[in-house]
PDB file of N, CA and C in Angstrom:
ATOM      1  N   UNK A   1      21.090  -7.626  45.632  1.00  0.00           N
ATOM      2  CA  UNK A   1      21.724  -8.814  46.179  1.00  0.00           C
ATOM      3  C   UNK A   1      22.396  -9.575  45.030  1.00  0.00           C
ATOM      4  N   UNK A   2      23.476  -9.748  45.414  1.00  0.00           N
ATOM      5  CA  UNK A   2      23.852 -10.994  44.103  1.00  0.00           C
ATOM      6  C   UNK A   2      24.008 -12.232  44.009  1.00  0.00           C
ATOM      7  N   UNK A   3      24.101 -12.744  42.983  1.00  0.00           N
ATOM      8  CA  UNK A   3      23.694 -14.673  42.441  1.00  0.00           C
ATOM      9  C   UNK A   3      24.351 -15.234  43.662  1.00  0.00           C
ATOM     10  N   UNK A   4      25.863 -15.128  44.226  1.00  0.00           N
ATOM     11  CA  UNK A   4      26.109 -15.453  45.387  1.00  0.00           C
ATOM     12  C   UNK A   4      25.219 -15.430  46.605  1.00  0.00           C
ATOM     13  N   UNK A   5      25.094 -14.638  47.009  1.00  0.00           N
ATOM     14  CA  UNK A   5      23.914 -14.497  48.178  1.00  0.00           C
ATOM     15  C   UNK A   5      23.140 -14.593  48.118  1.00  0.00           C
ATOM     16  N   UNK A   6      22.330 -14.500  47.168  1.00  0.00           N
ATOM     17  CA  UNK A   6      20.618 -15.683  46.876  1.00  0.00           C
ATOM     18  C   UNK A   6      21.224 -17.091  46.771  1.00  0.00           C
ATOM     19  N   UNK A   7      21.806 -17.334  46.098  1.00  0.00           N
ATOM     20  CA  UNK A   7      22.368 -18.868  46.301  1.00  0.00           C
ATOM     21  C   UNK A   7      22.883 -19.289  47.820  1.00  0.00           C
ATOM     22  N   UNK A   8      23.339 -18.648  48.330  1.00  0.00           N
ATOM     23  CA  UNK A   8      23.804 -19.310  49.656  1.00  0.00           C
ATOM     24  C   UNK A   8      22.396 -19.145  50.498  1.00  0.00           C
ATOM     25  N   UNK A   9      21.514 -18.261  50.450  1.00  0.00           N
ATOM     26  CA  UNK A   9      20.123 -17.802  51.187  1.00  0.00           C
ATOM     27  C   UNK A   9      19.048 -18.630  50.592  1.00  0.00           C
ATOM     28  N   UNK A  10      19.289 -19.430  49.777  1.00  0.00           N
ATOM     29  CA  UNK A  10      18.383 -20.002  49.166  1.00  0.00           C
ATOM     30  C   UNK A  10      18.327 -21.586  50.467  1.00  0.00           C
ATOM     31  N   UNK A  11      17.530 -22.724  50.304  1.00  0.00           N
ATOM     32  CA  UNK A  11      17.220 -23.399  51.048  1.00  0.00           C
ATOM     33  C   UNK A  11      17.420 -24.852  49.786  1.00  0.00           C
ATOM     34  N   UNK A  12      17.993 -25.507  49.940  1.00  0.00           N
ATOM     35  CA  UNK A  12      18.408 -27.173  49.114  1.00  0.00           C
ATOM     36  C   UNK A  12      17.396 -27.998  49.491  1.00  0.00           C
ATOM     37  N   UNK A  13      16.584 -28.829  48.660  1.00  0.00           N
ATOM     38  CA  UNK A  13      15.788 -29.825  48.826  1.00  0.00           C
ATOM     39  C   UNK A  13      16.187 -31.150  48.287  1.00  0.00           C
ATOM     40  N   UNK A  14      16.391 -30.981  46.883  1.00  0.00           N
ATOM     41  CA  UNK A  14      16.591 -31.994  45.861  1.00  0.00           C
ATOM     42  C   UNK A  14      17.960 -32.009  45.041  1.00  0.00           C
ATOM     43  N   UNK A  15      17.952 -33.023  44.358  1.00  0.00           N
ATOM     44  CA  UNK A  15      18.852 -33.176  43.381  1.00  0.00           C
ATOM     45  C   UNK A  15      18.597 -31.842  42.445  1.00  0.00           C
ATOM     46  N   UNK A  16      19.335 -30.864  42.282  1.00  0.00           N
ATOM     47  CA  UNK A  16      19.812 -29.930  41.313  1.00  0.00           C
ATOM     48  C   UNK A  16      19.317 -28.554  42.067  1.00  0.00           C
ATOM     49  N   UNK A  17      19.291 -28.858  43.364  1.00  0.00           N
ATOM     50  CA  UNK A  17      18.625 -27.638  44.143  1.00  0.00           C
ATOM     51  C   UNK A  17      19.952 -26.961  44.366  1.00  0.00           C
ATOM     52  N   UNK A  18      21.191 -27.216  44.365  1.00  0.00           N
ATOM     53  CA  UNK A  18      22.325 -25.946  44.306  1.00  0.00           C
ATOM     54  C   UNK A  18      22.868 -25.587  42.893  1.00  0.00           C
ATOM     55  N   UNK A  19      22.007 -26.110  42.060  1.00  0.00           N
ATOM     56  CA  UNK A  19      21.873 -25.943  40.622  1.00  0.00           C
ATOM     57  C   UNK A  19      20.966 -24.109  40.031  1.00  0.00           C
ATOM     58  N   UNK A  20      20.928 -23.335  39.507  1.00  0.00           N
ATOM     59  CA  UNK A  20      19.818 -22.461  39.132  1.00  0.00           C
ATOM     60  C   UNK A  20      18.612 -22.952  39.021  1.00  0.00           C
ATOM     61  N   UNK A  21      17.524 -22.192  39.148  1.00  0.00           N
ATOM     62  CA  UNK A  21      16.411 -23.015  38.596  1.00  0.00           C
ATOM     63  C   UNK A  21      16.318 -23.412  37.385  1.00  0.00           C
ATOM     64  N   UNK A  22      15.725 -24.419  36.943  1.00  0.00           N
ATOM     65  CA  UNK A  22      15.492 -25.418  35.754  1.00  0.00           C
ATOM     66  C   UNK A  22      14.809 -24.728  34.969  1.00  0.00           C
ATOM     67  N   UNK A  23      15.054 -24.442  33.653  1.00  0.00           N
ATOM     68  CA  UNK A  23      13.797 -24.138  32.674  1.00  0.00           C
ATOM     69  C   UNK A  23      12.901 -25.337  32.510  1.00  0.00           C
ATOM     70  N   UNK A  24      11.670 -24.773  31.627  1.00  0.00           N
ATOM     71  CA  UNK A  24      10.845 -25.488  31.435  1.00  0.00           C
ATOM     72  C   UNK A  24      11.492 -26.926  30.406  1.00  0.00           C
ATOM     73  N   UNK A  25      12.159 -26.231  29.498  1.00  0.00           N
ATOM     74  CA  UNK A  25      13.037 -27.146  28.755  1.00  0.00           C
ATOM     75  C   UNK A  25      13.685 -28.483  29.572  1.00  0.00           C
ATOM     76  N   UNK A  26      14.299 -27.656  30.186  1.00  0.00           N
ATOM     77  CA  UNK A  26      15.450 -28.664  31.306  1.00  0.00           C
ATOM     78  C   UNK A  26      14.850 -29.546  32.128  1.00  0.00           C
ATOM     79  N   UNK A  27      13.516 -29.283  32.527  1.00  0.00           N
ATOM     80  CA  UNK A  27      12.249 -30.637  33.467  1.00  0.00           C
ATOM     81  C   UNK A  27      12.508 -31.080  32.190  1.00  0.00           C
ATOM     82  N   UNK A  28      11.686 -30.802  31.412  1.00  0.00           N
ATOM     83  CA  UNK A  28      11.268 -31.775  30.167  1.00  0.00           C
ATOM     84  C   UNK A  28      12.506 -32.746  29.909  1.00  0.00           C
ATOM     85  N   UNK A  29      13.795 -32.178  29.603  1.00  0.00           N
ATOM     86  CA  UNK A  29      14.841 -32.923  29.510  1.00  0.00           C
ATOM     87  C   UNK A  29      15.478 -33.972  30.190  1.00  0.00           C
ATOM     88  N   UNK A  30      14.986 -33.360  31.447  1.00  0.00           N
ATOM     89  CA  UNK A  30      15.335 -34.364  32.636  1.00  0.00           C
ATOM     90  C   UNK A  30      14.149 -35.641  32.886  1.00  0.00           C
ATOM     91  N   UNK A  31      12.995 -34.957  32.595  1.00  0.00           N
ATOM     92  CA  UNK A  31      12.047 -35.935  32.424  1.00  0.00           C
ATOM     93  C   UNK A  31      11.951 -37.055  31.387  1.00  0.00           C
ATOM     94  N   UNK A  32      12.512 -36.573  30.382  1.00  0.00           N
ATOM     95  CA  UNK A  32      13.005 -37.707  29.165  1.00  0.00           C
ATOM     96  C   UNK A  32      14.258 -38.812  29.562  1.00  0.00           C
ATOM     97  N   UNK A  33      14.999 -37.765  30.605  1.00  0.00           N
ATOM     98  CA  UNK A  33      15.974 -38.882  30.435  1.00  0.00           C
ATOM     99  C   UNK A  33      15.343 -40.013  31.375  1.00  0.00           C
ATOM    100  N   UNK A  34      14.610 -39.804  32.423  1.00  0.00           N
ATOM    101  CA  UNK A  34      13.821 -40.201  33.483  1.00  0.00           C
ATOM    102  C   UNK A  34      12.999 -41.889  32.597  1.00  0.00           C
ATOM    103  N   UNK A  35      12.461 -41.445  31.377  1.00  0.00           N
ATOM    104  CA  UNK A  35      11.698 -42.255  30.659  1.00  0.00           C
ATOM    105  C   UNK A  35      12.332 -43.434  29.766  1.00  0.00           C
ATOM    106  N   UNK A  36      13.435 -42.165  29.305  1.00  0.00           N
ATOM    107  CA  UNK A  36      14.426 -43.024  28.672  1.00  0.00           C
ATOM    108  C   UNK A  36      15.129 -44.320  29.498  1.00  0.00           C
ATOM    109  N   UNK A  37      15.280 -44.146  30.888  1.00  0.00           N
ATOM    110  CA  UNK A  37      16.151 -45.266  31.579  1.00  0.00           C
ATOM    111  C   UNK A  37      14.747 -45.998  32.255  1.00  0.00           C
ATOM    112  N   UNK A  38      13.813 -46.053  31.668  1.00  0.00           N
ATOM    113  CA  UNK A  38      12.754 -47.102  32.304  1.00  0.00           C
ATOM    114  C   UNK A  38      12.437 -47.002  33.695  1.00  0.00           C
ATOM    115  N   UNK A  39      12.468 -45.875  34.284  1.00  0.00           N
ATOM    116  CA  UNK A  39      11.843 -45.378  35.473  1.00  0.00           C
ATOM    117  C   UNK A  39      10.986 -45.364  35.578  1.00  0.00           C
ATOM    118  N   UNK A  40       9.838 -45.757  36.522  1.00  0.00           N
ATOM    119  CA  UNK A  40       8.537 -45.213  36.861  1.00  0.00           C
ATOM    120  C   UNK A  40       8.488 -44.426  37.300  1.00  0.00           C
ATOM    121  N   UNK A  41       8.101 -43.223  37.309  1.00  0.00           N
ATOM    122  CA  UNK A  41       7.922 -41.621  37.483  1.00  0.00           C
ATOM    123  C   UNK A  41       6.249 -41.370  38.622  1.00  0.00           C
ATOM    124  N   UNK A  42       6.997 -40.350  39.333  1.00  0.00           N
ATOM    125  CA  UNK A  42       5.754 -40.211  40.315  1.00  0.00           C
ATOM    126  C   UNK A  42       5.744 -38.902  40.690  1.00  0.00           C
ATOM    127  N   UNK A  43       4.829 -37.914  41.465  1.00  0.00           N
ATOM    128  CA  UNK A  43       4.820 -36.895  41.760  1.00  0.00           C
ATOM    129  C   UNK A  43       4.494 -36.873  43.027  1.00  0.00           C
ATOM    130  N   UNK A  44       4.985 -35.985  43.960  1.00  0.00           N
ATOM    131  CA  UNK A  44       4.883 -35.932  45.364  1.00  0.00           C
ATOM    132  C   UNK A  44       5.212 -34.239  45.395  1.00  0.00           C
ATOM    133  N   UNK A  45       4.594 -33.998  47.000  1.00  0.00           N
ATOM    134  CA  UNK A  45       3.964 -32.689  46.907  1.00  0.00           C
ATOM    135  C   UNK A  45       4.361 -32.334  48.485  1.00  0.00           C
ATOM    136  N   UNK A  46       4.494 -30.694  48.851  1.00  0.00           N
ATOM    137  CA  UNK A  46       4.339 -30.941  50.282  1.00  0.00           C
ATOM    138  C   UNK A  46       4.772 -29.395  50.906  1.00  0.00           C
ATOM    139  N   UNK A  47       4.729 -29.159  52.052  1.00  0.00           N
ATOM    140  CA  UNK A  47       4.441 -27.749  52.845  1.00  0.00           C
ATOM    141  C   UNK A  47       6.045 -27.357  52.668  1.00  0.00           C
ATOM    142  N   UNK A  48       5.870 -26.047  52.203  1.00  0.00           N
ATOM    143  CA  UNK A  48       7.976 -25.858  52.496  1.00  0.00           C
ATOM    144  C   UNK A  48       8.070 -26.023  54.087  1.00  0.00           C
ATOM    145  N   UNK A  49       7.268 -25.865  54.978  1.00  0.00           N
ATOM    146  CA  UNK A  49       7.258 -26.060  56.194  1.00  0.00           C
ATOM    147  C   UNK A  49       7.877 -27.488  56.505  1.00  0.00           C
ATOM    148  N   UNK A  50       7.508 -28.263  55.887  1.00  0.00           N
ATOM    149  CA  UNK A  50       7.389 -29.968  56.265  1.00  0.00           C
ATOM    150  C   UNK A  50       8.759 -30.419  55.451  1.00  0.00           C
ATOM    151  N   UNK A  51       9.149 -29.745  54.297  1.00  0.00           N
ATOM    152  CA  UNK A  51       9.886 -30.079  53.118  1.00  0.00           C
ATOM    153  C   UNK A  51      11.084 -30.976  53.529  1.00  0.00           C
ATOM    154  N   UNK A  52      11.573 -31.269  54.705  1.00  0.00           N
ATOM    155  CA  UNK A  52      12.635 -31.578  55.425  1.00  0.00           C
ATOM    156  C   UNK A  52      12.377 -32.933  55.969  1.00  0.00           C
ATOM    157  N   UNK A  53      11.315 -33.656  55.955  1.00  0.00           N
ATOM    158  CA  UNK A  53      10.895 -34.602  56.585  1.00  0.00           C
ATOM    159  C   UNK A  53      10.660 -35.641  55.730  1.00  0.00           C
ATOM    160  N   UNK A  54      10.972 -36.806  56.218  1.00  0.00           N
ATOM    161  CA  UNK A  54      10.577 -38.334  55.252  1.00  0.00           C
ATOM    162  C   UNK A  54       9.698 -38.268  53.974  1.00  0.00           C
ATOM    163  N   UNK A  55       8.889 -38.146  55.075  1.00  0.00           N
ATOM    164  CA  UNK A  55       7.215 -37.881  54.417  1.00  0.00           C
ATOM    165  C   UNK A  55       6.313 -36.936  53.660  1.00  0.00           C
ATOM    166  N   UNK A  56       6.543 -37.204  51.971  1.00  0.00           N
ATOM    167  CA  UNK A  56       6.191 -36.251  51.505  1.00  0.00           C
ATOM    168  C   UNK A  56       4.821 -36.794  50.897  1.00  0.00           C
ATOM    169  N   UNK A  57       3.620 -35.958  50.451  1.00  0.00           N
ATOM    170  CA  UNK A  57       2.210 -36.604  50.330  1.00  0.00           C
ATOM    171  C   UNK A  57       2.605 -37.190  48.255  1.00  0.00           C
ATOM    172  N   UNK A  58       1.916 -38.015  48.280  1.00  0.00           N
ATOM    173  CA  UNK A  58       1.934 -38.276  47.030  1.00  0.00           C
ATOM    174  C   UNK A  58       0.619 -38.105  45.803  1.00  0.00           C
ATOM    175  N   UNK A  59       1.101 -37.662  45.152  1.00  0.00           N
ATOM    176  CA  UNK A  59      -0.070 -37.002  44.260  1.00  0.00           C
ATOM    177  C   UNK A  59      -0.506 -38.292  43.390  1.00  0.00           C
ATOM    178  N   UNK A  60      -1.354 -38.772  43.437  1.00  0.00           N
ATOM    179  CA  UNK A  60      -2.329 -40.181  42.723  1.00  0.00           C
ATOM    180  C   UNK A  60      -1.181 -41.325  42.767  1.00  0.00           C
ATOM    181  N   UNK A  61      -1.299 -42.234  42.159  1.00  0.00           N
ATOM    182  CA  UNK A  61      -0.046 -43.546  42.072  1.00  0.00           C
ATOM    183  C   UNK A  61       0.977 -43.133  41.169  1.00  0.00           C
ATOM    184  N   UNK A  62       1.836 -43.805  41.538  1.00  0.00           N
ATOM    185  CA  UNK A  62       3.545 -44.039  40.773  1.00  0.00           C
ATOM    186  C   UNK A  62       2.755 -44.026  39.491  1.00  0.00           C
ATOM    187  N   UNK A  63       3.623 -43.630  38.098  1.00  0.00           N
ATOM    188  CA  UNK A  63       2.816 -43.671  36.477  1.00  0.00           C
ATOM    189  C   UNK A  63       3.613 -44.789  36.030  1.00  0.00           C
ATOM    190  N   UNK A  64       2.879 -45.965  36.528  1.00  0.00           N
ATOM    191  CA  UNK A  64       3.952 -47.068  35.923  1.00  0.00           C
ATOM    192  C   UNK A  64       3.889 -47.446  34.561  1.00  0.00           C
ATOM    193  N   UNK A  65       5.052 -47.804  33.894  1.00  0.00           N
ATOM    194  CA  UNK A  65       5.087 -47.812  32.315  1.00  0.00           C
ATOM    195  C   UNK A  65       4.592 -46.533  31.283  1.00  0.00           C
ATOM    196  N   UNK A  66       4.750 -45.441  32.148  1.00  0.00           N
ATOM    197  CA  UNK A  66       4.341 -44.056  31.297  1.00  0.00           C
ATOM    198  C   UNK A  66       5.758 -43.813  30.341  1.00  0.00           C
ATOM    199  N   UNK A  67       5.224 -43.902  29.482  1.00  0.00           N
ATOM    200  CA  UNK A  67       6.321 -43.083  28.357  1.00  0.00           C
ATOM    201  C   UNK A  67       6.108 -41.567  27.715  1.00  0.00           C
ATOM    202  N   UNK A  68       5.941 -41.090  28.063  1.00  0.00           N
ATOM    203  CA  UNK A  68       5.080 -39.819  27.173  1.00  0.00           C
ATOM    204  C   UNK A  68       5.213 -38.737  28.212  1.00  0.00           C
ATOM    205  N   UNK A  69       6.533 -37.928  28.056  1.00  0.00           N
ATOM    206  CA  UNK A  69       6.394 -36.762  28.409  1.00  0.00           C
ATOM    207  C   UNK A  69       5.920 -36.018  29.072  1.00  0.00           C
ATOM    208  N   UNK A  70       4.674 -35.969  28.031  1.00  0.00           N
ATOM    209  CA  UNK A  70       3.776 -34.487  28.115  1.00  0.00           C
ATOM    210  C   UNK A  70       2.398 -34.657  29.501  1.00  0.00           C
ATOM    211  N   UNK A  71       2.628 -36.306  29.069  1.00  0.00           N
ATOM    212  CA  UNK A  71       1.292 -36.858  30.002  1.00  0.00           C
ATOM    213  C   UNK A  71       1.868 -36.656  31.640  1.00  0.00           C
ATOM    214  N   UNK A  72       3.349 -36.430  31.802  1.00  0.00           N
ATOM    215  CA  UNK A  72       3.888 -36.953  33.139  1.00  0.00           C
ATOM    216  C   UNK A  72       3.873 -35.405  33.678  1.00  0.00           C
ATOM    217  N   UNK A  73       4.396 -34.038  32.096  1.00  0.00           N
ATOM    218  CA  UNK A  73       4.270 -32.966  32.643  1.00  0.00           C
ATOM    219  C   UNK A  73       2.715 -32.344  33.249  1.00  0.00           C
ATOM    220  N   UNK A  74       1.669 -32.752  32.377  1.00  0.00           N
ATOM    221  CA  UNK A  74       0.394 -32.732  32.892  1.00  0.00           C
ATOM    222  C   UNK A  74       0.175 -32.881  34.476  1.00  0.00           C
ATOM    223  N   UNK A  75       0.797 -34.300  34.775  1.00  0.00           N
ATOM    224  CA  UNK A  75       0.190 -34.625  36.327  1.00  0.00           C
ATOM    225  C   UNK A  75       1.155 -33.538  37.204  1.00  0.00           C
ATOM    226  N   UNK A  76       2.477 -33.414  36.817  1.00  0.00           N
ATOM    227  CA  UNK A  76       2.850 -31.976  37.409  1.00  0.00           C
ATOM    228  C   UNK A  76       2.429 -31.176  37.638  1.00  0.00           C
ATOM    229  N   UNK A  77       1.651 -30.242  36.543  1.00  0.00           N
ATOM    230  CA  UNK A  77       0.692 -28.900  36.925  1.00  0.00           C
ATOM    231  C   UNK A  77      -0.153 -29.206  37.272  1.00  0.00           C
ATOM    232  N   UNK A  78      -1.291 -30.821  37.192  1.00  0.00           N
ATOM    233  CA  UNK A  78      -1.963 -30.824  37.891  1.00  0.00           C
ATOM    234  C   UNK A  78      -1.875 -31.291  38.879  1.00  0.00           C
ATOM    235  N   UNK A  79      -0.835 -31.287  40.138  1.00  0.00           N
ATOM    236  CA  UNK A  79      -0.335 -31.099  41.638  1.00  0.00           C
ATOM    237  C   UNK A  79      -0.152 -29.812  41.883  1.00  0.00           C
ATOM    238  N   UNK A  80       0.607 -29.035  40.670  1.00  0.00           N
ATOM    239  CA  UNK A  80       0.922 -27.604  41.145  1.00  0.00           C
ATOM    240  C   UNK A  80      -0.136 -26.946  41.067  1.00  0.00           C
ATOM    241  N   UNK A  81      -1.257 -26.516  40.617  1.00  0.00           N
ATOM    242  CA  UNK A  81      -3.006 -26.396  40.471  1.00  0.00           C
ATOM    243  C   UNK A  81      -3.561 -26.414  41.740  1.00  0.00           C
ATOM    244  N   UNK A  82      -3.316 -27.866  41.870  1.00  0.00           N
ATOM    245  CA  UNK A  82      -4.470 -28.146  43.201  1.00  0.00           C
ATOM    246  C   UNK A  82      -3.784 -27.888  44.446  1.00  0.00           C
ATOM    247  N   UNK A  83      -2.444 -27.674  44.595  1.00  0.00           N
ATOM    248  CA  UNK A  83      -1.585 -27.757  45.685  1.00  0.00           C
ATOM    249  C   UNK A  83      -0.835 -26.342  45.814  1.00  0.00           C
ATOM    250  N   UNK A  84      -1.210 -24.863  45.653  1.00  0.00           N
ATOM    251  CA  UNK A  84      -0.525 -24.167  45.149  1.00  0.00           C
ATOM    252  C   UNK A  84       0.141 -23.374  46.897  1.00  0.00           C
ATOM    253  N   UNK A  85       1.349 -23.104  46.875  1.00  0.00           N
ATOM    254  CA  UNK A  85       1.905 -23.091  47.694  1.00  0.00           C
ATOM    255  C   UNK A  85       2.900 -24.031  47.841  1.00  0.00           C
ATOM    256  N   UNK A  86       2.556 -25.238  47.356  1.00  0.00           N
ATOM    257  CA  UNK A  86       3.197 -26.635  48.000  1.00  0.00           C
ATOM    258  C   UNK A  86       4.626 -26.861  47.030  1.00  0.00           C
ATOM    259  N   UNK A  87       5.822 -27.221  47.340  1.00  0.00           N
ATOM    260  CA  UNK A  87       6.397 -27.737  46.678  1.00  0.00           C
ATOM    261  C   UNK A  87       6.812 -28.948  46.156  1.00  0.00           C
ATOM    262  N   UNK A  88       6.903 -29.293  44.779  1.00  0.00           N
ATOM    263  CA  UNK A  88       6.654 -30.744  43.926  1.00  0.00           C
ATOM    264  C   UNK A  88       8.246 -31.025  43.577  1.00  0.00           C
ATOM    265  N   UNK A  89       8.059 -32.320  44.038  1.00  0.00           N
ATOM    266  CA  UNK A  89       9.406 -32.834  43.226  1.00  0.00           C
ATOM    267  C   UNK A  89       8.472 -34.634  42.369  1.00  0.00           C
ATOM    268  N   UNK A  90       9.531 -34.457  41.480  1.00  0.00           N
ATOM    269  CA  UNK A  90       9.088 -35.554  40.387  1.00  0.00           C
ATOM    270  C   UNK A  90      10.422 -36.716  40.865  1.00  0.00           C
ATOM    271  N   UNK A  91       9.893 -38.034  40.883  1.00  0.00           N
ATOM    272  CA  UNK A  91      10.975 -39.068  41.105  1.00  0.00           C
ATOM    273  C   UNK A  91      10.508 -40.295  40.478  1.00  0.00           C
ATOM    274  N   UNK A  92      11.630 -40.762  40.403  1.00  0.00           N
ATOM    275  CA  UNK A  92      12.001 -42.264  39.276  1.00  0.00           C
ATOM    276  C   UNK A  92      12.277 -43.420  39.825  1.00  0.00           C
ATOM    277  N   UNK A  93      11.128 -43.613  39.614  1.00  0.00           N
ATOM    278  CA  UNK A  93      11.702 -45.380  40.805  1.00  0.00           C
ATOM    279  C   UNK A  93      12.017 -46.544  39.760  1.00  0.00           C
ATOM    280  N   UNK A  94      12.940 -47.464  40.490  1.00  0.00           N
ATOM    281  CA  UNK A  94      13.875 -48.070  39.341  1.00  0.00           C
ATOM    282  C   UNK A  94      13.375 -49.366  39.799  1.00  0.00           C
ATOM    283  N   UNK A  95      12.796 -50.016  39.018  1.00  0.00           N
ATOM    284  CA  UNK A  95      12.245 -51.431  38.645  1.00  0.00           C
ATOM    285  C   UNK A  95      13.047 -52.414  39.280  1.00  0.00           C
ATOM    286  N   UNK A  96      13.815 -52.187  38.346  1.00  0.00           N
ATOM    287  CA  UNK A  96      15.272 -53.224  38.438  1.00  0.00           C
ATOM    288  C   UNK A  96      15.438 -53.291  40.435  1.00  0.00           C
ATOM    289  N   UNK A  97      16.378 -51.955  40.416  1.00  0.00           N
ATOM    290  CA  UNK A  97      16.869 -51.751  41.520  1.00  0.00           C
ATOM    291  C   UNK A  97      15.967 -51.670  43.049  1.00  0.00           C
ATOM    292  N   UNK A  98      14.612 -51.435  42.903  1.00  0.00           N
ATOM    293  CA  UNK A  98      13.691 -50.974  44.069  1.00  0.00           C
ATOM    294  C   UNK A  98      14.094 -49.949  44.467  1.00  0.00           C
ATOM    295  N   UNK A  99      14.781 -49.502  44.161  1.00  0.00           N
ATOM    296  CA  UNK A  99      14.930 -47.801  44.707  1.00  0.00           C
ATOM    297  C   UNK A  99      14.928 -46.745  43.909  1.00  0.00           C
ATOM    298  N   UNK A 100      14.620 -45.622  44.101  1.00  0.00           N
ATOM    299  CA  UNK A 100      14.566 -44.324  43.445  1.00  0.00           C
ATOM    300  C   UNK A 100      15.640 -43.919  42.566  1.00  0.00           C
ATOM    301  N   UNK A 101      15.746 -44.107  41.249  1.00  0.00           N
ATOM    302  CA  UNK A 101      16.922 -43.399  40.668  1.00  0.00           C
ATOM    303  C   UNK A 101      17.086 -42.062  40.508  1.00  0.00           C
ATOM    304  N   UNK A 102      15.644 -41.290  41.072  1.00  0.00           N
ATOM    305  CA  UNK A 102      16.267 -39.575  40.513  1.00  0.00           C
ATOM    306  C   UNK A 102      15.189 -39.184  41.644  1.00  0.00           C
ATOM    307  N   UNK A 103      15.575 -38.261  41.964  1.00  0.00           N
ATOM    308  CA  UNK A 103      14.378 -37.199  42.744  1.00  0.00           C
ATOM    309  C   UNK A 103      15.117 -35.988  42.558  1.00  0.00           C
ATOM    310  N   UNK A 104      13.959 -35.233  41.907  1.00  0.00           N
ATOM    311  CA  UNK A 104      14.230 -33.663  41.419  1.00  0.00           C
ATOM    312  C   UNK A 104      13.023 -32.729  42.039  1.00  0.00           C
ATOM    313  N   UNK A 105      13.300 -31.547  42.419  1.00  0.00           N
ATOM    314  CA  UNK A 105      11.995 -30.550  42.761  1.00  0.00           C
ATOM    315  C   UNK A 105      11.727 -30.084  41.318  1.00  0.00           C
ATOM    316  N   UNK A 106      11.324 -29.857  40.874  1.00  0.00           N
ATOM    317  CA  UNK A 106      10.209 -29.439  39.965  1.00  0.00           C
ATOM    318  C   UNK A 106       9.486 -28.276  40.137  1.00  0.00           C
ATOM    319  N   UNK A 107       8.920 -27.450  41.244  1.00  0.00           N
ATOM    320  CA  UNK A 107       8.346 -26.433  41.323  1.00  0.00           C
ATOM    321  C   UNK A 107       8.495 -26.076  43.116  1.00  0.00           C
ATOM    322  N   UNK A 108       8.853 -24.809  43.128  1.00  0.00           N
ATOM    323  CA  UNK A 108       8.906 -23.737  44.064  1.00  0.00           C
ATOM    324  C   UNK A 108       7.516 -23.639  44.869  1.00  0.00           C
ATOM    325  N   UNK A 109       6.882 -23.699  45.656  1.00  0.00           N
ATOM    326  CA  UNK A 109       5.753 -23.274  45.878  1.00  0.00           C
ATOM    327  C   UNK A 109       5.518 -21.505  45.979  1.00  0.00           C
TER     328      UNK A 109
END
């Protein structure tokens, strides 16, 4: 099959979902920039079944005032761990604004 037709057969959730998948690098990158613009960062989780709907479950509270990377990639795998099947997207809620500045999937279930 080729990159065309897995791409069109593939299913869009998030911001960068008609994008390739992300390296590990590229979360991280995206997650910095996430930190860098003073986002509060959160993890949410949920059935590819359900993936389409409002309501996605949220994995512990928003990480408010988290700066640190590694600590935000942590609560990632530990959703993808306990939730395996499920697919995770990571999002940035904007202080300022009250609304979400980024929502990205993060992991495939």
């Amino acid at each position: 099959m080729s990159d065309i037709q897995s791409f069109k057969q593939s299913l869009k959730y998030e911001t960068f979902s008609y994008l390739p998948q992300m390296t590990d690098e590229q979360i991280r990158q995206q997650i910095q920039y996430l930190v860098d613009q003073g986002w509060n960062p959160a993890v949410e989780h949920s059935e590819p079944e359900n993936a389409f709907g409002s309501y996605w479950y949220m994995w512990k509270l928003p990480m408010f005032g988290e700066q640190s990377v590694d600590t935000i990639l942590a609560e990632v795998e530990a959703c993808k761990q306990e939730n395996p099947g499920h697919l995770v997207r990571l999002i940035g809620y904007d202080n300022y604004a009250q609304c979400q500045g980024t929502s990205m999937l993060v992991h495939k279930g």
